[in-house]
Protein backbone atom coordinates (compact mmCIF):
# COMPACT_ATOMS: atom_id res chain seq x y z
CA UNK A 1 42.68 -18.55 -142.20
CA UNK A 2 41.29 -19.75 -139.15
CA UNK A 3 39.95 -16.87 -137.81
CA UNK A 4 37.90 -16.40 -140.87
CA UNK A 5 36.57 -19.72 -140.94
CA UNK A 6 35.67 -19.10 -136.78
CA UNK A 7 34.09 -16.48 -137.95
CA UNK A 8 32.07 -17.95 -140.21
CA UNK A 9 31.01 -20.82 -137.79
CA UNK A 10 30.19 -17.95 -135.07
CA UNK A 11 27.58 -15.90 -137.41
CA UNK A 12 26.26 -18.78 -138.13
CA UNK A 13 25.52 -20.12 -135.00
CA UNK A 14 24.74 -16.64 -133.79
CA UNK A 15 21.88 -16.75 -136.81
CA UNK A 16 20.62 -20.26 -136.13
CA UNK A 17 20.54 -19.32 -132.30
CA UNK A 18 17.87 -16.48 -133.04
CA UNK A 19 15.38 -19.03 -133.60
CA UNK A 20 16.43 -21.23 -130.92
CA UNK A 21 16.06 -19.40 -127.46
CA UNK A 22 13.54 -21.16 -125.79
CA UNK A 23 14.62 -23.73 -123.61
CA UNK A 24 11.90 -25.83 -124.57
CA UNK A 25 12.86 -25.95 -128.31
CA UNK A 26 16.35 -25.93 -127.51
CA UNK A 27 15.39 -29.40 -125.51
CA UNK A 28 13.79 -30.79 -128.03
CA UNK A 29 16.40 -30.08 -130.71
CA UNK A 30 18.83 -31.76 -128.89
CA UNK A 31 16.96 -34.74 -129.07
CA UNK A 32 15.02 -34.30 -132.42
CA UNK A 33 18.61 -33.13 -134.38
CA UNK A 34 20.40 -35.80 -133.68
CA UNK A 35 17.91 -38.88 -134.56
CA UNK A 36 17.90 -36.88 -137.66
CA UNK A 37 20.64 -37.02 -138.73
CA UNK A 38 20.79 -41.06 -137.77
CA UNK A 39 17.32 -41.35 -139.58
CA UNK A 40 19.07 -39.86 -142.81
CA UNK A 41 22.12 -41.80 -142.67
CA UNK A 42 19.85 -44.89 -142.26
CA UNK A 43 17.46 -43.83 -145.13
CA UNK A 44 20.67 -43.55 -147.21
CA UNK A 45 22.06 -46.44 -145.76
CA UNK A 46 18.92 -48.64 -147.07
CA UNK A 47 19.64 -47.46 -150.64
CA UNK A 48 23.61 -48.73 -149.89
CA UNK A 49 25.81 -48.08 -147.26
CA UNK A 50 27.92 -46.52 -149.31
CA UNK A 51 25.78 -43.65 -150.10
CA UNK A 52 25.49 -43.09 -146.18
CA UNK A 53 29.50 -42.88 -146.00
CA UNK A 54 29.73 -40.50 -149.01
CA UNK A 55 26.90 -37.99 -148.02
CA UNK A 56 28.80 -38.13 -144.53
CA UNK A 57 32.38 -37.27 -145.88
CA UNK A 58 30.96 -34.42 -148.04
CA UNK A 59 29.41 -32.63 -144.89
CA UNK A 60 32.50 -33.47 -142.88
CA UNK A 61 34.38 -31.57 -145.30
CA UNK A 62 31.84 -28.73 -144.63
CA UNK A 63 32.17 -29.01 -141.01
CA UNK A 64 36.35 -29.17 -141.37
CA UNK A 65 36.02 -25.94 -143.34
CA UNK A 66 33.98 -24.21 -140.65
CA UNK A 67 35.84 -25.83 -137.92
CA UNK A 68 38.63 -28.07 -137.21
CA UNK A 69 36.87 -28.78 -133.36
CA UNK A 70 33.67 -29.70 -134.99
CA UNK A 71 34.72 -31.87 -137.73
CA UNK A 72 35.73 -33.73 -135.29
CA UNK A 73 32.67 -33.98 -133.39
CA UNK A 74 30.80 -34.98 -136.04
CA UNK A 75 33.24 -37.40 -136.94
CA UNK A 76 32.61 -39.32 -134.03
CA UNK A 77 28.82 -38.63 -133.92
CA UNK A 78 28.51 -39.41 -137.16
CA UNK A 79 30.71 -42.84 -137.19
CA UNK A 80 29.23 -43.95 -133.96
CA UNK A 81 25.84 -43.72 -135.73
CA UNK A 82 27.21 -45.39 -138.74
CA UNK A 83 28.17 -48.35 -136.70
CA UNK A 84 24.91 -48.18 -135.13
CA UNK A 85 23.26 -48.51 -138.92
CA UNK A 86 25.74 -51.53 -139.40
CA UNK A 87 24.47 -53.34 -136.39
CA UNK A 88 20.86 -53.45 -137.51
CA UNK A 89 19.49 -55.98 -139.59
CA UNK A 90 19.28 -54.57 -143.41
CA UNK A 91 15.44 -55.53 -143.51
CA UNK A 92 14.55 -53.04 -140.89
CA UNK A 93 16.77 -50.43 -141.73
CA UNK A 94 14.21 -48.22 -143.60
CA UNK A 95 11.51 -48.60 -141.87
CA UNK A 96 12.96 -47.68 -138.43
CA UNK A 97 15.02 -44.78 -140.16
CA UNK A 98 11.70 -43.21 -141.32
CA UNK A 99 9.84 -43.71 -138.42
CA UNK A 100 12.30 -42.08 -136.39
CA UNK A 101 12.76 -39.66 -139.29
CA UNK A 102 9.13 -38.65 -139.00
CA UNK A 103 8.46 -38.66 -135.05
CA UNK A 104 12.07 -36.21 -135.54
CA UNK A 105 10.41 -33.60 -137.76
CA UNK A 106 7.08 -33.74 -136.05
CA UNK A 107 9.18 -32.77 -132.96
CA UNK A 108 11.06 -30.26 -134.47
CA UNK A 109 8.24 -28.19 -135.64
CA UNK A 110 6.63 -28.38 -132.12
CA UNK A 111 9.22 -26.92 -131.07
CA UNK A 112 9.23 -24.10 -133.36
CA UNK A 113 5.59 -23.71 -132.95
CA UNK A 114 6.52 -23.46 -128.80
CA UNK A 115 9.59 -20.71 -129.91
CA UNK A 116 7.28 -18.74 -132.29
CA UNK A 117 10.19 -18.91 -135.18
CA UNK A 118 10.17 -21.01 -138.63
CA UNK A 119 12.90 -22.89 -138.73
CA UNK A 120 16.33 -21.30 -139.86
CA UNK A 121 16.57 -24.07 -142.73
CA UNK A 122 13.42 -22.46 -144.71
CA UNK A 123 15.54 -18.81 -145.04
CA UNK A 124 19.07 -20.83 -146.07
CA UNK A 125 19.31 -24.36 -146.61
CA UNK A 126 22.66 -24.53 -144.71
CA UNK A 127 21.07 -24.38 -141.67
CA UNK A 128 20.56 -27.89 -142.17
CA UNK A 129 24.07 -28.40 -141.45
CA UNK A 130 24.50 -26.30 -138.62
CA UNK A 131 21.52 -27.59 -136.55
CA UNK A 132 23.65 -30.40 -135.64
CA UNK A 133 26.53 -28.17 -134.42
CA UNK A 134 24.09 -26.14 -132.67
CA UNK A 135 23.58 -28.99 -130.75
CA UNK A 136 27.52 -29.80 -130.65
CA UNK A 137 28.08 -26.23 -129.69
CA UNK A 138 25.85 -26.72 -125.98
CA UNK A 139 27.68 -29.70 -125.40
CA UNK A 140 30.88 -28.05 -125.91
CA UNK A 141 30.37 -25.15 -124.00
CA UNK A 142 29.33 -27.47 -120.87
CA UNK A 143 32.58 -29.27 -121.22
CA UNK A 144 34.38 -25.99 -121.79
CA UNK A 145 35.62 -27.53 -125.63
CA UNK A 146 36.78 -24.57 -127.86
CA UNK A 147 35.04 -24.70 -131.10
């Protein structure tokens, strides 16, 4: 069963990675991805925390099905940024989560527009889960992680 699922995780990385081969956009999506996913978490975290933790264990049941060395990635970048949303005040919880939301997308789409590729999201909406282990996939390869 594993090598299915590592499988799966490869072609879809391969496919993501066909729209993300210059360095500049691969730069900025390193940044941009991950305040993302924290601006998201916050905007659902400003309806009710609980919301935030929900939407979070449903992709990390994605993630675990894709990869057991991912899932746990985003476990911890995904807590850590959900005790980063607990530490702010409640009041400005929405209105820093779409700002950063915003300045994130604006940033993404530069980078697109510097690669010369839509983004992989508007062919399959998956892709918006597997931009962030795009992003875990660099780091893991630098630190030699098997994923």
């Amino acid at each position: 069963m594993e090598t299915i699922a590592q499988r799966q995780v490869d072609a879809l990385l391969d496919k993501y990675g066909e729209s993300h081969r210059n360095p500049a956009n691969e730069l900025i999506h390193v940044i941009c991805i991950p305040a993302i996913i924290f601006s998201f978490l916050g905007l659902l975290w400003s309806l009710h925390p609980l919301a935030a933790l929900a939407i979070t264990i449903i992709s990390l049941i994605y993630y675990l099905r894709l990869s057991v060395s991912f899932a746990l990635g985003m476990v911890l970048m995904s807590g850590f940024m959900l005790w980063m949303l607990s530490l702010l005040p409640q009041a400005h919880v929405l209105s820093i989560s779409l700002a950063v939301f915003v300045v994130s997308w604006i940033g993404q789409f530069i980078g697109h527009k510097i690669e010369g590729k839509k983004p992989s999201f508007f062919d399959d909406l998956r892709f918006l889960l597997i931009g962030p282990l795009f992003v875990l996939a660099i780091l893991y390869r630098r630190m030699h992680i098997a994923y």
